[in-house]
Protein backbone atom coordinates (compact mmCIF):
# COMPACT_ATOMS: atom_id res chain seq x y z
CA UNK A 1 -18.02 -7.34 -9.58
CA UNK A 2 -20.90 -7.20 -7.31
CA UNK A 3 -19.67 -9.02 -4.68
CA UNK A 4 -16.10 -6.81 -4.82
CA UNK A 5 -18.49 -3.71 -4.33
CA UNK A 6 -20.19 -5.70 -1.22
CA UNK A 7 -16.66 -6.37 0.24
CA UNK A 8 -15.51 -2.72 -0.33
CA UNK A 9 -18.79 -1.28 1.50
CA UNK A 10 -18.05 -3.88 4.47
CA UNK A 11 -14.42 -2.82 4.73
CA UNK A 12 -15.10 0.94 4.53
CA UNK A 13 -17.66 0.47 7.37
CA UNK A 14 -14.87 -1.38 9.43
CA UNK A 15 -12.73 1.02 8.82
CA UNK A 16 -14.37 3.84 10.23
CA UNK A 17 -15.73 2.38 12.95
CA UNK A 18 -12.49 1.64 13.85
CA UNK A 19 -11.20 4.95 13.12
CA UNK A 20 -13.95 6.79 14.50
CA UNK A 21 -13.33 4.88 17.97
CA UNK A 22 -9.55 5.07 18.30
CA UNK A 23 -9.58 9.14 17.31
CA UNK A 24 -12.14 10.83 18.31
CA UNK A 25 -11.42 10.10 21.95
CA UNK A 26 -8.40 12.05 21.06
CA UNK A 27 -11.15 14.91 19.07
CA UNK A 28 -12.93 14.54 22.49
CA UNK A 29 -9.79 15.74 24.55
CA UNK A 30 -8.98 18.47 22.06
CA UNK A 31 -12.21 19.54 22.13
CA UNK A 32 -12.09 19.80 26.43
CA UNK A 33 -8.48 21.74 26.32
CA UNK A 34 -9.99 24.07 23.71
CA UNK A 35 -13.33 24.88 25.95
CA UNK A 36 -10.50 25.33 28.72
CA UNK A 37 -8.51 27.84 26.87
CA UNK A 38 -11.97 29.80 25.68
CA UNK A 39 -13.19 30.10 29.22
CA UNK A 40 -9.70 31.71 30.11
CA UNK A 41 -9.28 33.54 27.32
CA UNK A 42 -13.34 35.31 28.47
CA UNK A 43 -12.18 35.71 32.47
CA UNK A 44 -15.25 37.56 33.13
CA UNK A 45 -17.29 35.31 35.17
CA UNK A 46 -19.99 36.35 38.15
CA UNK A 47 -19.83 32.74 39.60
CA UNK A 48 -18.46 29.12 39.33
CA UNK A 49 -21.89 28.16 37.68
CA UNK A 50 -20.85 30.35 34.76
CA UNK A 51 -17.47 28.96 34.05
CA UNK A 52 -19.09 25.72 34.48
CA UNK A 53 -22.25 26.28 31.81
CA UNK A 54 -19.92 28.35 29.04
CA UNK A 55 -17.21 25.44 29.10
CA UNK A 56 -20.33 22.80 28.53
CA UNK A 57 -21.42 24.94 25.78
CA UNK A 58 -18.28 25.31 23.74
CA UNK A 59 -17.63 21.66 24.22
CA UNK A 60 -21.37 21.16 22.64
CA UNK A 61 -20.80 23.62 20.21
CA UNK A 62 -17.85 22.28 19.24
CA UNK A 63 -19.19 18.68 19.05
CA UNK A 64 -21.85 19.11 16.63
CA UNK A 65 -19.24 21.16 14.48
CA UNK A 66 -17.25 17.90 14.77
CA UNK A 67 -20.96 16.08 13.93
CA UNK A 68 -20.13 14.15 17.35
CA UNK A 69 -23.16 14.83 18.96
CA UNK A 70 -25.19 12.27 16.42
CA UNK A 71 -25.07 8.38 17.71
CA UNK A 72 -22.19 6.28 16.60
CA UNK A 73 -23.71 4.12 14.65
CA UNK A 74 -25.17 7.28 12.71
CA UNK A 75 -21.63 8.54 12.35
CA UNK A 76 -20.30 5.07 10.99
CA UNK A 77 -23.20 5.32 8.07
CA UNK A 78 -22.62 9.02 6.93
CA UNK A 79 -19.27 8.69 6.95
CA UNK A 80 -19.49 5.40 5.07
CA UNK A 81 -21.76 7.07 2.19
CA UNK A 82 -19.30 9.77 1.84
CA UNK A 83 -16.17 7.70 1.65
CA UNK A 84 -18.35 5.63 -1.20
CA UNK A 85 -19.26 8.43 -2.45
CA UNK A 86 -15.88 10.15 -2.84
CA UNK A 87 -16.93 12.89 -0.85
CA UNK A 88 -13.70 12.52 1.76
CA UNK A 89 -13.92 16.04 2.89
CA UNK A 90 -11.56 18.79 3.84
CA UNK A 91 -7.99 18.07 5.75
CA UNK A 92 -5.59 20.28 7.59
CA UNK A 93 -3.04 19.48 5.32
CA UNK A 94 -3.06 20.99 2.03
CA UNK A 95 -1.02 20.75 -1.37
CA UNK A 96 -1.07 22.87 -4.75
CA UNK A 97 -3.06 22.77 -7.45
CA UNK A 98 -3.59 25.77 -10.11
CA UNK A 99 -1.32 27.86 -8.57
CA UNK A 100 -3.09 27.35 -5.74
CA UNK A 101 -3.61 25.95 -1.80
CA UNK A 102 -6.06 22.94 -2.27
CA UNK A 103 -7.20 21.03 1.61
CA UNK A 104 -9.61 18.77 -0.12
CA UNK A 105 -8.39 15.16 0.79
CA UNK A 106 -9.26 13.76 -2.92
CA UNK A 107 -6.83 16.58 -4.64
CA UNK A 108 -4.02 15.41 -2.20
CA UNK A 109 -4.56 11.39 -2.75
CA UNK A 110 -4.50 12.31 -6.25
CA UNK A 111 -1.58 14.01 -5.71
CA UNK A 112 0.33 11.39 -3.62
CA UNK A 113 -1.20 8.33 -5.53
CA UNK A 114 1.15 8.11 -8.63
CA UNK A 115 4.03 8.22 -6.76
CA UNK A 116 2.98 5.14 -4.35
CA UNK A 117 1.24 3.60 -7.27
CA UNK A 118 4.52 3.70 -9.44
CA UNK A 119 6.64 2.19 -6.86
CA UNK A 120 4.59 -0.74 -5.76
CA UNK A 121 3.55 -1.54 -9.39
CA UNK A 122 7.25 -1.44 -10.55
CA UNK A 123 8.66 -3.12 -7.29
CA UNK A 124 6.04 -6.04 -7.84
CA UNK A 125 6.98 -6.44 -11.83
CA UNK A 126 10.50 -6.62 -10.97
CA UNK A 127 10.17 -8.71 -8.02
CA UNK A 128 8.25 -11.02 -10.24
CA UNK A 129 10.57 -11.41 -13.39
CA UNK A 130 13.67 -11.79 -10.99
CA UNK A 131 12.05 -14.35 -9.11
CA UNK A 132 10.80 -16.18 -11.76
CA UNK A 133 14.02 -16.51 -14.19
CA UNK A 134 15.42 -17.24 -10.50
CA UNK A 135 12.55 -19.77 -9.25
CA UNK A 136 12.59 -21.45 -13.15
CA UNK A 137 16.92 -22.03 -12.43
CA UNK A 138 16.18 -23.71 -9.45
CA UNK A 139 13.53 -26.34 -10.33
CA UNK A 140 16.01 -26.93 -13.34
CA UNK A 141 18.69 -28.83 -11.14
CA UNK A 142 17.04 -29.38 -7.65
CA UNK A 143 19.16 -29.66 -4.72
CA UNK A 144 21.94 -27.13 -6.66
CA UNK A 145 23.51 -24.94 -4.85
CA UNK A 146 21.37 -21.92 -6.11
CA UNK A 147 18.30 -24.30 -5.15
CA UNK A 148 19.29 -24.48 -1.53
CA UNK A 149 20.63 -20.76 -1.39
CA UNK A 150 17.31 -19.52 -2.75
CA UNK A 151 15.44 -21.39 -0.26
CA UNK A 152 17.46 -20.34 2.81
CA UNK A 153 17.22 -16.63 1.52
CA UNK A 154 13.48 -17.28 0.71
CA UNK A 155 13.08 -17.95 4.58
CA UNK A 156 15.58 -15.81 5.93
CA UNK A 157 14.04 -12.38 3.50
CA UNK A 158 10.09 -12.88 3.21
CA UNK A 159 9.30 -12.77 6.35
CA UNK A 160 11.42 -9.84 7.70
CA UNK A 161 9.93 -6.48 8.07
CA UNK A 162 10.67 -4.48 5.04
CA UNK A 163 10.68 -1.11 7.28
CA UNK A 164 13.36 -2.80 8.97
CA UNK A 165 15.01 -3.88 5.42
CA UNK A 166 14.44 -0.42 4.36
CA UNK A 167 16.00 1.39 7.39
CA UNK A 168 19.52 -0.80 6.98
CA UNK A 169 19.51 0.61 3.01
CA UNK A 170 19.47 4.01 4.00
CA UNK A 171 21.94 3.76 6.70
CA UNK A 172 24.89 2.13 4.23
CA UNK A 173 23.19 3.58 0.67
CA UNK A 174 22.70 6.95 1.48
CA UNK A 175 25.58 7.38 4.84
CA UNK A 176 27.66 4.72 4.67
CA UNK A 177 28.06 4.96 0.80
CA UNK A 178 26.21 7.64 -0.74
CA UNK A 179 25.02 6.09 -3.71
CA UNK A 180 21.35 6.44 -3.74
CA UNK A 181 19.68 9.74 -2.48
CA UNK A 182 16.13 10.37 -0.40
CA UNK A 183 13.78 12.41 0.77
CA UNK A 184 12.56 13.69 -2.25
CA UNK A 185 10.91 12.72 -6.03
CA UNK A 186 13.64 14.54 -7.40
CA UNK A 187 16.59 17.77 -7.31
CA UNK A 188 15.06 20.86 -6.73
CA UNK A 189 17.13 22.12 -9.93
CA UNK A 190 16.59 19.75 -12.77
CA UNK A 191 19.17 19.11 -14.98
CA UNK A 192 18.84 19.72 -18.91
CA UNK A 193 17.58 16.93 -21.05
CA UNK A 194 15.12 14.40 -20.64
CA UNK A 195 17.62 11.36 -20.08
CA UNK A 196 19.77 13.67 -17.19
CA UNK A 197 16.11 14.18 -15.52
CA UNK A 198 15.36 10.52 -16.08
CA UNK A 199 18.72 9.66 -13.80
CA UNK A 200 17.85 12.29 -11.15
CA UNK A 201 13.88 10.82 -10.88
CA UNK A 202 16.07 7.46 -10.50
CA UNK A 203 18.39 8.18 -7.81
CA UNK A 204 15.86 8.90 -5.75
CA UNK A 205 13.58 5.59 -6.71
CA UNK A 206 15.75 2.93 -6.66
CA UNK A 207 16.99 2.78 -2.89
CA UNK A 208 12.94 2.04 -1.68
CA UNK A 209 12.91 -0.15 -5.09
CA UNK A 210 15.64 -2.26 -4.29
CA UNK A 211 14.58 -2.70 -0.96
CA UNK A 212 11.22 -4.02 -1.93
CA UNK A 213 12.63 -6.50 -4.73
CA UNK A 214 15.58 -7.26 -2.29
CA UNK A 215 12.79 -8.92 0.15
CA UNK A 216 9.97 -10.15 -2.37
CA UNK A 217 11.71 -11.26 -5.16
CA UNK A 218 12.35 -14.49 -3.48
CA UNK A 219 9.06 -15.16 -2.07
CA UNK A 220 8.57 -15.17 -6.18
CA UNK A 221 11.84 -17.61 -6.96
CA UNK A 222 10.81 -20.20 -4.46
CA UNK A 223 6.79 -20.34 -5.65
CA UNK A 224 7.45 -20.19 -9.04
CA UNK A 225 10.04 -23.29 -8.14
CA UNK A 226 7.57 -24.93 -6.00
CA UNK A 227 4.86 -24.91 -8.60
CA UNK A 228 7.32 -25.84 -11.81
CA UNK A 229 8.74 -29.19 -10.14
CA UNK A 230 5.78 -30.96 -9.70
CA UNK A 231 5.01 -30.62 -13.59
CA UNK A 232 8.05 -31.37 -14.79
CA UNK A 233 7.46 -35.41 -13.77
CA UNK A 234 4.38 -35.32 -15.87
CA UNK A 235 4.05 -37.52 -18.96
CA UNK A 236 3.46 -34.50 -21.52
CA UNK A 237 6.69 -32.97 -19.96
CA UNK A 238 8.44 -36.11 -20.74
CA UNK A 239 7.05 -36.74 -23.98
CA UNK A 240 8.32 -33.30 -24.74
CA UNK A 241 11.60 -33.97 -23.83
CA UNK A 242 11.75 -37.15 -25.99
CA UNK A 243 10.74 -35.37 -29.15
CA UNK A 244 13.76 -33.66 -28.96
CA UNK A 245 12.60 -30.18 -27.64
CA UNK A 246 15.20 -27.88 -25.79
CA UNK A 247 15.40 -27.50 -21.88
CA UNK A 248 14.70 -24.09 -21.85
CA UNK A 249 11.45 -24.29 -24.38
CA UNK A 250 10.21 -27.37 -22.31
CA UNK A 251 10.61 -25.15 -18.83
CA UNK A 252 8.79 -21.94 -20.53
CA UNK A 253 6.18 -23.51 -22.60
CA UNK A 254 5.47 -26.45 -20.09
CA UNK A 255 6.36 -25.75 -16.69
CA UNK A 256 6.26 -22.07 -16.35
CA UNK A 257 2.68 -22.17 -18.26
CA UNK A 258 0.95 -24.16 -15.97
CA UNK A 259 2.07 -22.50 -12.76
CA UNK A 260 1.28 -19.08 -14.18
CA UNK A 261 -1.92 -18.83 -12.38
CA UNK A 262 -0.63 -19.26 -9.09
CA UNK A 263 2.06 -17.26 -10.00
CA UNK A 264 -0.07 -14.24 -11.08
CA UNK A 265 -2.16 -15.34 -7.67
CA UNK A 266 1.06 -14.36 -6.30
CA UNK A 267 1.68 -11.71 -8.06
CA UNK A 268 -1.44 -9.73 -7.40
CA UNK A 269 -1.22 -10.79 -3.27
CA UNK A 270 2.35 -9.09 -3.69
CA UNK A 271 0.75 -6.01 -4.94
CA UNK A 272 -1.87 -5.89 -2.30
CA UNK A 273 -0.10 -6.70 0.61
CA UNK A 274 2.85 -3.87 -0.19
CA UNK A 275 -0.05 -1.99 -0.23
CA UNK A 276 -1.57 -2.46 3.03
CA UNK A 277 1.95 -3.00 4.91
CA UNK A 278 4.70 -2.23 3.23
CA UNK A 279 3.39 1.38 2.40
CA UNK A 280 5.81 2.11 5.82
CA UNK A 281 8.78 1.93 3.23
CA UNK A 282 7.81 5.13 1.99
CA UNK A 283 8.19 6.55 6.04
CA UNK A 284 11.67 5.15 5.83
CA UNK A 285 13.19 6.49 3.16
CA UNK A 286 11.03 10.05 3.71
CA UNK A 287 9.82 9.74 -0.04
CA UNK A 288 6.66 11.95 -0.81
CA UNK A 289 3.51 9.20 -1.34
CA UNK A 290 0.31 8.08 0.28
CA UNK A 291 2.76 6.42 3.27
CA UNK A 292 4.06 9.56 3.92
CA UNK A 293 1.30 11.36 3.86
CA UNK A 294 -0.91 8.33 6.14
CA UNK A 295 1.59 9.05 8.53
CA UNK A 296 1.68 12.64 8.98
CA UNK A 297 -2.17 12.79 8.93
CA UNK A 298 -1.97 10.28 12.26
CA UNK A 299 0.35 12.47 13.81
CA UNK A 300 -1.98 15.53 13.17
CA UNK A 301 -5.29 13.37 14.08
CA UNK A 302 -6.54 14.00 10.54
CA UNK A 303 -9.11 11.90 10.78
CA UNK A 304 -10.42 13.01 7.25
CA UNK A 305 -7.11 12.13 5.54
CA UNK A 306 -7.16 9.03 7.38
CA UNK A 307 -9.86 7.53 6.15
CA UNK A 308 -9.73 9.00 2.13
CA UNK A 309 -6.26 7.35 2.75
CA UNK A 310 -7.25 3.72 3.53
CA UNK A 311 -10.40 3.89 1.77
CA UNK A 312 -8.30 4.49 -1.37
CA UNK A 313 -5.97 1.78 -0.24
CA UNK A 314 -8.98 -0.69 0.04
CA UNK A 315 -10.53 0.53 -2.97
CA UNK A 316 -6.85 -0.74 -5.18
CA UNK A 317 -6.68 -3.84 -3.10
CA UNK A 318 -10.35 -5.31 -3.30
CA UNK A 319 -9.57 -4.04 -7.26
CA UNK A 320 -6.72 -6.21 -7.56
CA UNK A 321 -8.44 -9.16 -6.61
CA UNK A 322 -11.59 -8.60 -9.20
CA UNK A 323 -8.78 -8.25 -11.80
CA UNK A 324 -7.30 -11.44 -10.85
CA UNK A 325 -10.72 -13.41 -10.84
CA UNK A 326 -10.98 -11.99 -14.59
CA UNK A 327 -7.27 -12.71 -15.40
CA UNK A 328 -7.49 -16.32 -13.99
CA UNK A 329 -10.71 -17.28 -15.85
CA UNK A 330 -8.80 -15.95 -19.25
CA UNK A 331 -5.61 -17.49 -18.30
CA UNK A 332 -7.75 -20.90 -17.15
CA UNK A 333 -10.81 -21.81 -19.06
CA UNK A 334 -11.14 -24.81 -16.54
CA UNK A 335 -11.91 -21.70 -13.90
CA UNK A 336 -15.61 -20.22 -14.01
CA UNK A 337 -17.77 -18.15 -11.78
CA UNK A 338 -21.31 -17.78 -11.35
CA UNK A 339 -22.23 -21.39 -12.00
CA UNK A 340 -23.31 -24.41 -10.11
């Protein structure tokens, strides 16, 4: 746990050094084009030196508003604290709470979150139990034709862009042949009844869904197959097989059990990395989630909803991997931490 916090602190202070560098250059140019618009918008000036002198001193006035006036490295550390201390600040952007407009970046990542969280979590379940009924098929009868499909489709999928993936969906799902619908969480106008609501929240999940299980669920069939086959040559596989004991119980209770740490290794690296790149998907298919709402903060030079964004991103992701260290030493009492 301790060494998860140290990583988090370390990424958070790469993180906004990085951000700091990249945007406020663009804060910096702002913050010129505004002095120029103040010192034409006062006009009354006795000599060049004036125009000169009042520019310089919005542009410093304006800099220690922005707190740029303080050395970088001094920048990088208060900003760090605050991020790790969950104070991430106001934002330009703003959604409702109480009745209410709320800017503060924490009410609109808890806002966004559930919706990104639900997608990735269910996208990564799914992925995982097609794969593996897929991925247990295949090391069944190696060299099948499902074995050599699966692994053509393995290479052919994982490695694509899901953006891309995504973007070929909504041109034949939603144009093409209007089956799934976007842009929203759900209809303006619900309909009556909790199952009719259930099918609206649906129509409007499943096209980013499907694209994500489309691409990863193979990545999961051809692991899980990888990692079965080997065991399956052992002697206690064999000796179950000679007592008598069914394919399909020998497969689950002997194959599939011993891979299942690398498959839940896989599992939780599928969770992370949709995070951390496939969080574009929302941007595709314009639904409402911390993708949508990363991207609309960099094209208003939020720099506040920037970072709450990613720090919340690298908060789940270095979270993911603690979880798996505990899950793995459950799952594996060979595996133990902390000793010599």
């Amino acid at each position: 746990m301790l060494r998860a916090v140290l990583s988090y602190v370390a990424a958070v202070v790469c993180m906004t050094a990085v951000v700091n560098a990249s945007l406020e250059k663009t804060v910096m140019s702002q913050i010129v084009e505004a002095a120029q618009g103040a010192v034409m918008a006062r006009g009354d000036f006795d000599a060049p030196e004036d125009v000169a002198a009042y520019k310089q001193e919005v542009i410093e006035s304006m800099k220690r508003a922005y707190g740029l006036h303080l050395p970088s490295l001094v920048r990088i550390a208060r900003r760090t604290a605050q991020v790790v201390s969950l104070d991430l600040g106001k934002s330009s952007f703003y959604v409702m709470k109480d009745g209410e407009r709320s800017y503060q970046v924490k009410d609109i990542i808890a806002d966004y979150l559930p919706h990104t969280l639900l997608l990735f979590t269910s996208s990564t379940l799914v992925s995982a139990l097609v794969g593996i009924g897929m991925g247990m098929r295949m090391a069944k009868k190696p060299g099948s034709l499902l074995d050599h499909t699966g692994t053509h489709l393995t290479m052919l999928l994982y490695g694509t862009p899901t953006w891309w993936v995504a973007s070929f969906m909504v041109l034949f799902f939603v144009y093409v042949l209007p089956v799934f619908r976007m842009g929203q969480l759900r209809s303006l106008v619900q309909p009556d009844g909790w199952f009719l609501q259930a099918l609206d929240y649906l129509s409007y999940i499943l096209l980013p869904l499907l694209t994500l299980v489309l691409v990863k669920a193979w990545g999961f069939a051809y692991f899980t197959r990888a990692m079965v086959i080997p065991h399956l040559q052992e002697d206690f596989v064999m000796a179950a097989r000679a007592r008598g004991l069914p394919e399909r119980r020998v497969l689950r209770s002997h194959g599939l059990r011993v891979a299942a740490p690398g498959i839940a290794t896989l599992g939780v690296q599928a969770f992370a990395s949709s995070l951390m790149g496939d969080i574009l998907v929302e941007k595709v298919v314009a639904r409402p989630g911390l993708g949508s709402a990363l991207f609309m903060a960099l094209g208003w030079n939020d720099v506040p909803l920037i970072t709450g964004i990613l720090a919340m991103i690298l908060a789940i992701y270095c979270l993911s991997y603690l979880f798996l260290d505990v899950f793995l030493s459950v799952m594996d009492p060979r595996i133990s931490y902390g000793r010599t």
